[in-house]
Protein backbone atom coordinates (compact mmCIF):
# COMPACT_ATOMS: atom_id res chain seq x y z
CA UNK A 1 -25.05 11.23 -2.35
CA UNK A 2 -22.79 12.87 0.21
CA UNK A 3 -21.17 11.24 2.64
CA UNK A 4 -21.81 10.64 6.27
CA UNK A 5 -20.40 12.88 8.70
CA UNK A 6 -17.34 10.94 10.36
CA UNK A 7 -16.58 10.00 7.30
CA UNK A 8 -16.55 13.22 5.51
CA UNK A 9 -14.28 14.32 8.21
CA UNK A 10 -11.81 11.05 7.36
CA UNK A 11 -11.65 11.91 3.48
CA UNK A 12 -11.20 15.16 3.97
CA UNK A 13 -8.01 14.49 6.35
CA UNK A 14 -6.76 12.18 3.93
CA UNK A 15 -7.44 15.23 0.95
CA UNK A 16 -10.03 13.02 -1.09
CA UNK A 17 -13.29 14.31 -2.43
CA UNK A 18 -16.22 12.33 -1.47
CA UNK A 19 -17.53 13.65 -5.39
CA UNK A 20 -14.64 11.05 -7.04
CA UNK A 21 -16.56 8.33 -5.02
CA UNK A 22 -18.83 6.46 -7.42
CA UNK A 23 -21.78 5.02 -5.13
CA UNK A 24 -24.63 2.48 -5.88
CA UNK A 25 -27.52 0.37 -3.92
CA UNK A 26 -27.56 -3.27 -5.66
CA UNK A 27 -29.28 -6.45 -4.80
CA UNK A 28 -27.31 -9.06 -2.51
CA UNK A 29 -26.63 -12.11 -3.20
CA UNK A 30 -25.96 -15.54 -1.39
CA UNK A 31 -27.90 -16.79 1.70
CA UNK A 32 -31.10 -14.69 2.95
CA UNK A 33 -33.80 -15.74 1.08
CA UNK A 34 -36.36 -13.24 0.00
CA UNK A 35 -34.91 -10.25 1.53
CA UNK A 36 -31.69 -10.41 0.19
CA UNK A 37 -32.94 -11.31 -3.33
CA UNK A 38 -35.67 -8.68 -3.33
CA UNK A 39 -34.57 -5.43 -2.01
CA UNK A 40 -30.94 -3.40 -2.63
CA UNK A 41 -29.08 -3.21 0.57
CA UNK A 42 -26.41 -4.10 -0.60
CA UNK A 43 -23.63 -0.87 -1.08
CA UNK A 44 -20.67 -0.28 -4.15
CA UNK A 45 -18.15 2.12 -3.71
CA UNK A 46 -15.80 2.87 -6.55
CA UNK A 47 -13.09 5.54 -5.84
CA UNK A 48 -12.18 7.04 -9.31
CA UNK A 49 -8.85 8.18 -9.52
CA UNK A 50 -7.54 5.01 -7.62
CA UNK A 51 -9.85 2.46 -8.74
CA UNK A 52 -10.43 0.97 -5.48
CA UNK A 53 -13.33 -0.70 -4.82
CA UNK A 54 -15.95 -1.38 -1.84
CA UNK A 55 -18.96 -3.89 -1.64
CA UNK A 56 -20.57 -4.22 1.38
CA UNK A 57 -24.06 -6.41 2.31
CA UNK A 58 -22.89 -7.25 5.88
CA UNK A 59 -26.63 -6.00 7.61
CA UNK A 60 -30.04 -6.34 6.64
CA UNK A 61 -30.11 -2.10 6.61
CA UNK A 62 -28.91 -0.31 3.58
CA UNK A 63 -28.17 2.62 5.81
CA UNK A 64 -25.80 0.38 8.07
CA UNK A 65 -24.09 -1.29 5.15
CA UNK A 66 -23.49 2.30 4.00
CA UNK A 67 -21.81 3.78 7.02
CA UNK A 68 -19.72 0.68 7.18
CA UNK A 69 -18.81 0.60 3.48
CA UNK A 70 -17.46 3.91 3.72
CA UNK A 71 -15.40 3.47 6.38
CA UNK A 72 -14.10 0.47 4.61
CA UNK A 73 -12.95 2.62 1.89
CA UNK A 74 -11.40 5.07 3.99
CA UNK A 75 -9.40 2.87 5.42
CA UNK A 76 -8.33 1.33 2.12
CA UNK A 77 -7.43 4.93 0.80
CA UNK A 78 -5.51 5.99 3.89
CA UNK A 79 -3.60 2.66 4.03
CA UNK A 80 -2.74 2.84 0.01
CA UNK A 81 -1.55 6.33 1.20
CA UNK A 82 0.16 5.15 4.05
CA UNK A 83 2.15 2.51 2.29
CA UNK A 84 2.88 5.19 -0.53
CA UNK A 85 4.90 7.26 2.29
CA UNK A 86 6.21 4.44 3.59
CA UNK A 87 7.55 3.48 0.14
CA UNK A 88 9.06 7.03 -0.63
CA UNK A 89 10.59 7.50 2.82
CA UNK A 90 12.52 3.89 2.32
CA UNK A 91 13.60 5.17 -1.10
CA UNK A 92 14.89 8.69 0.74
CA UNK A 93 16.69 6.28 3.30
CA UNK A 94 18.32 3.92 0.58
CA UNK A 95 20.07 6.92 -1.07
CA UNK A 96 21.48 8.22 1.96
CA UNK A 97 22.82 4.53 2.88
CA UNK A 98 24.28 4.73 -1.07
CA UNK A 99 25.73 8.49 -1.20
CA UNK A 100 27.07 8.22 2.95
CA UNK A 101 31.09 7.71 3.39
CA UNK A 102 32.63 4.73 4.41
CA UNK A 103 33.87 4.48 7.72
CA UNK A 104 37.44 4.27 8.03
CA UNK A 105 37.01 0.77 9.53
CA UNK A 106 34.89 -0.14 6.56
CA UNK A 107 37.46 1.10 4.29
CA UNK A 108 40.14 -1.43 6.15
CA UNK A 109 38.22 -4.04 5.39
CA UNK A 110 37.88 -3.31 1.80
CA UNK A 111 41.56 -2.97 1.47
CA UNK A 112 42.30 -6.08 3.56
CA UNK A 113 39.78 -8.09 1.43
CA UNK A 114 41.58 -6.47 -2.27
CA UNK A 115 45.34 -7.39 -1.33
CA UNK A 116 43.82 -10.97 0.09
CA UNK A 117 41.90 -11.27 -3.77
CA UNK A 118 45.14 -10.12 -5.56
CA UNK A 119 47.27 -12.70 -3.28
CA UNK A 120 44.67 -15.80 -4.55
CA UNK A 121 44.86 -13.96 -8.25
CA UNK A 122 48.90 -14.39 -8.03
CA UNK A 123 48.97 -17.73 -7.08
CA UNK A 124 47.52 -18.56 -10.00
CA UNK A 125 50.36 -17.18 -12.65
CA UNK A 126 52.71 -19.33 -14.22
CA UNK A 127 55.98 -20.75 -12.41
CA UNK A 128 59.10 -20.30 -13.45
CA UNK A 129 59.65 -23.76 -14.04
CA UNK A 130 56.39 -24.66 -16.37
């Protein structure tokens, strides 16, 4: 089954095929009585390649809980996608931080703190009279 239109539209933004999108009609469960238990409005999304998946029983009509399934999954692709960019740019940010210069007052420091550590490092040598 093909998707609905909006939604089409969404996957196709985010460069997913709607055809990796496993989808099934299964039998709800918990409180409703004989309607739940007897027909299958329930909707399961499974997206392939990710593995994500989508179950969704929130109306009585199968054609609701599909429209609103599928937007559930687009939103779980496009934030697993959003998160992956956000991951790579923070790893493109930590190597500049790494392979940048110090600044000169930086580099003060670092010298100040080295003669202070070799002045704590001598005190601790031998006297001349032990």
């Amino acid at each position: 089954m093909s998707a609905p239109t909006q939604i089409a539209e969404r996957l196709a933004a985010a460069g997913i095929r709607a055809a990796d999108v496993e989808e099934r009609f299964v039998r709800g469960s918990g409180p409703g009585g004989q309607k739940i238990n007897k027909t299958s409005s329930t909707v399961w999304l499974r997206h392939g390649p990710t593995g994500i998946e989508v179950r969704c029983q929130r109306e009585r009509s199968q054609a609701e809980n599909r429209e609103l399934a599928w937007a559930e999954l687009c939103a779980k692709l496009e934030e697993r996608r959003r998160a992956a960019a956000a991951a790579h740019q923070d790893e493109v940010q930590k190597q500049l931080r790494q392979k940048r210069q110090k600044s000169r007052g930086q580099k003060v420091r670092m010298i100040q703190a080295k003669k202070h550590r070799a002045g704590i490092k001598a005190n601790r040598r031998r006297t001349m009279g032990e």
